[in-house]
Protein backbone atom coordinates (compact mmCIF):
# COMPACT_ATOMS: atom_id res chain seq x y z
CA UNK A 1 53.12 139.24 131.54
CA UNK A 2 53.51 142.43 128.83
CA UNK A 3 54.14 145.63 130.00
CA UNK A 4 51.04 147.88 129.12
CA UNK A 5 52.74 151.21 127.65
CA UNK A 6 49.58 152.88 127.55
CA UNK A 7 48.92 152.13 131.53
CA UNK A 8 52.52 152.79 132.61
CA UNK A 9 51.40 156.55 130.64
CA UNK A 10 48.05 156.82 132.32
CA UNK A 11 49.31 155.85 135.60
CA UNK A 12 52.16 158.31 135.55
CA UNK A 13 49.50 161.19 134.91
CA UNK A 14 47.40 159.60 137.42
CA UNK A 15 50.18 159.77 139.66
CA UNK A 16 51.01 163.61 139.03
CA UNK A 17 47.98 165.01 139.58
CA UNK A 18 47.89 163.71 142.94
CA UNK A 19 49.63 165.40 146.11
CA UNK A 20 52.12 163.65 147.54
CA UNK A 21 53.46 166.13 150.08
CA UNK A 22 50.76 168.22 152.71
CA UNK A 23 50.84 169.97 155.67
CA UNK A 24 48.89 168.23 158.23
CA UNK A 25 46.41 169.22 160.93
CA UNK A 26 49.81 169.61 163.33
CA UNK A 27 51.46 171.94 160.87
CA UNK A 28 53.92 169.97 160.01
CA UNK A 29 55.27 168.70 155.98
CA UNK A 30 54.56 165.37 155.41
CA UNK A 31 54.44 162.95 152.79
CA UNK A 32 51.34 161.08 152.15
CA UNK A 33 51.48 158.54 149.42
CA UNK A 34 48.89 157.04 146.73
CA UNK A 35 47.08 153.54 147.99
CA UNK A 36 46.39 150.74 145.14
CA UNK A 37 42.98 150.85 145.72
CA UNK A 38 42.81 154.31 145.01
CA UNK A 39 44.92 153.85 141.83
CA UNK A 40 42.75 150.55 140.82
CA UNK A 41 39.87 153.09 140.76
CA UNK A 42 41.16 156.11 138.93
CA UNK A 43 42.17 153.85 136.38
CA UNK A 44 39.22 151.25 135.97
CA UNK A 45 39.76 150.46 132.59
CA UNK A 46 42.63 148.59 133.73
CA UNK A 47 42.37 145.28 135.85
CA UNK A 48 44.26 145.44 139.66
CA UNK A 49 46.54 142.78 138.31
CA UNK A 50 47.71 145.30 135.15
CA UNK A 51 47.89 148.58 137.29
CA UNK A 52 49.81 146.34 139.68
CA UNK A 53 51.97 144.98 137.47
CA UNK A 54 52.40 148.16 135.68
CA UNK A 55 53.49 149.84 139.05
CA UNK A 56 55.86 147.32 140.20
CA UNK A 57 57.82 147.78 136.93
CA UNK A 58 57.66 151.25 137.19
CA UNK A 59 59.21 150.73 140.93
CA UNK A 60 62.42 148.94 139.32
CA UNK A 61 62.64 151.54 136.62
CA UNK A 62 63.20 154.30 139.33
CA UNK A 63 59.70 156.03 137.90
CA UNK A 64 58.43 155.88 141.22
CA UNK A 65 58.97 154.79 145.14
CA UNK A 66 56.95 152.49 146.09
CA UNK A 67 55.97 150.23 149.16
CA UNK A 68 54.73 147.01 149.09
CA UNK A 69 53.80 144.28 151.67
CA UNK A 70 52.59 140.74 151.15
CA UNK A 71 50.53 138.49 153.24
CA UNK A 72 49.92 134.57 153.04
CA UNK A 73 50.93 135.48 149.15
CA UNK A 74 48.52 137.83 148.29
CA UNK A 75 49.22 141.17 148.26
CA UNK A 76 48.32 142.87 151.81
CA UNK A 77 48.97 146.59 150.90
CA UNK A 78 50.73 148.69 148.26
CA UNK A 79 51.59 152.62 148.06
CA UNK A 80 52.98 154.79 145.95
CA UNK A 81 55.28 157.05 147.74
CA UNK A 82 55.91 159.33 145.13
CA UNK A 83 57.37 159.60 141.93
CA UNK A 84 60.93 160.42 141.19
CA UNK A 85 62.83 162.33 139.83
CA UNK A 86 63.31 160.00 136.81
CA UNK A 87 59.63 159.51 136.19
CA UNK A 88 59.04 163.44 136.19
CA UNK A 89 61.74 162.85 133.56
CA UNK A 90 60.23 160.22 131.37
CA UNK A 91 56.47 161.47 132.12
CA UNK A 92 57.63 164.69 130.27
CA UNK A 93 59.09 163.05 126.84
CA UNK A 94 55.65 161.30 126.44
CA UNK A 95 53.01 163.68 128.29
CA UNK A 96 51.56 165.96 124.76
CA UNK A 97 49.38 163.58 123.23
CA UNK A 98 50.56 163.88 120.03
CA UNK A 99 54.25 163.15 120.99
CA UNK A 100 52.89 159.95 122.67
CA UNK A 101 50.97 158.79 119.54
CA UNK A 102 54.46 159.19 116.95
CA UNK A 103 56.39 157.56 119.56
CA UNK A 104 54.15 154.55 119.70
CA UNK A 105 53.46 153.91 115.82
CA UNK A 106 57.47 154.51 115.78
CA UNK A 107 57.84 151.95 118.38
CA UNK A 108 55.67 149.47 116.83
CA UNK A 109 57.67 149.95 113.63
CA UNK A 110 60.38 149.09 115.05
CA UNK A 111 58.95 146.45 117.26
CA UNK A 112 60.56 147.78 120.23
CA UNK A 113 58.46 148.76 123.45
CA UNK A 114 61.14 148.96 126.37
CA UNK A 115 60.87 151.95 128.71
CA UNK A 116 64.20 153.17 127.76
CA UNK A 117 63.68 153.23 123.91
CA UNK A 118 59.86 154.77 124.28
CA UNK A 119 61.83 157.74 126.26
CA UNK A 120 64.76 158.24 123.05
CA UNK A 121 61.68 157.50 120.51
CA UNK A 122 59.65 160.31 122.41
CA UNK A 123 63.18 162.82 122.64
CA UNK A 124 63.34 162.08 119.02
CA UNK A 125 59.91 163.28 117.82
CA UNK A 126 60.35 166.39 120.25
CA UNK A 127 63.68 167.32 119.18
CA UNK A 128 62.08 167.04 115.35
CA UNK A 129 58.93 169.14 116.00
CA UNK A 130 61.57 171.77 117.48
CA UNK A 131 63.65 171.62 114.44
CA UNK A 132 60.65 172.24 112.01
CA UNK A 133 59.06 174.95 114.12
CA UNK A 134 62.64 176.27 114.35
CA UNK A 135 62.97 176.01 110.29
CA UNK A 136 59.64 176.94 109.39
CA UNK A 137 59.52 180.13 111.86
């Protein structure tokens, strides 16, 4: 199965605007994570077995902590704990728009899409739109 770049982007914003840590009715800070269903239907453009997939690679990137139980070898229940540190990281290199749409003509270019090389495609473009603004300013 292909990793979808553009769902591993949408998913990560997903995931960020949602709170992961609350204080609940006993006062106390806990963390509260994201169910898939909730995820399948924020991002309904996407089919469950995409946004699934999609997370699960994310999970073995470090982009996020997720937990994940099977049943009679369908899946049973899946949450997204939170995301890390690394995926506040990555999420940041390809968040503006127009920083997302350079890196992927770049990538496609190049016809490389791996996680890694999206995130020194993305550093590039930043680091160039700094230099200009730098040089023209």
């Amino acid at each position: 199965m292909k990793l979808n770049h553009e769902c591993v982007r949408d998913t990560l914003l997903l995931l960020e605007s949602l709170p992961y840590v609350i204080t609940n009715d006993d006062g106390d800070v806990e963390f509260v994570g994201v169910w898939f269903p909730a995820i399948c239907s924020s991002l309904a453009t996407y089919p469950q077995e995409v946004i699934y997939y999609t997370l699960s690679k994310m999970d073995e990137a470090g982009f996020i902590d997720m937990s994940v139980h099977w049943g009679g070898g369908t899946l049973s229940s899946c949450c997204v704990n939170y995301i890390t540190y690394e995926g506040h990281e990555f999420l940041e290199k390809i968040r503006p728009e127009t920083v997302w749409k350079k890196t992927t003509t770049i990538a496609g270019e190049i016809g490389s899409f791996g996680l890694k090389t999206i995130g020194k495609i993305a550093e590039g473009v930043t680091t160039a739109s700094i230099n200009a603004m730098i040089s023209g300013g």
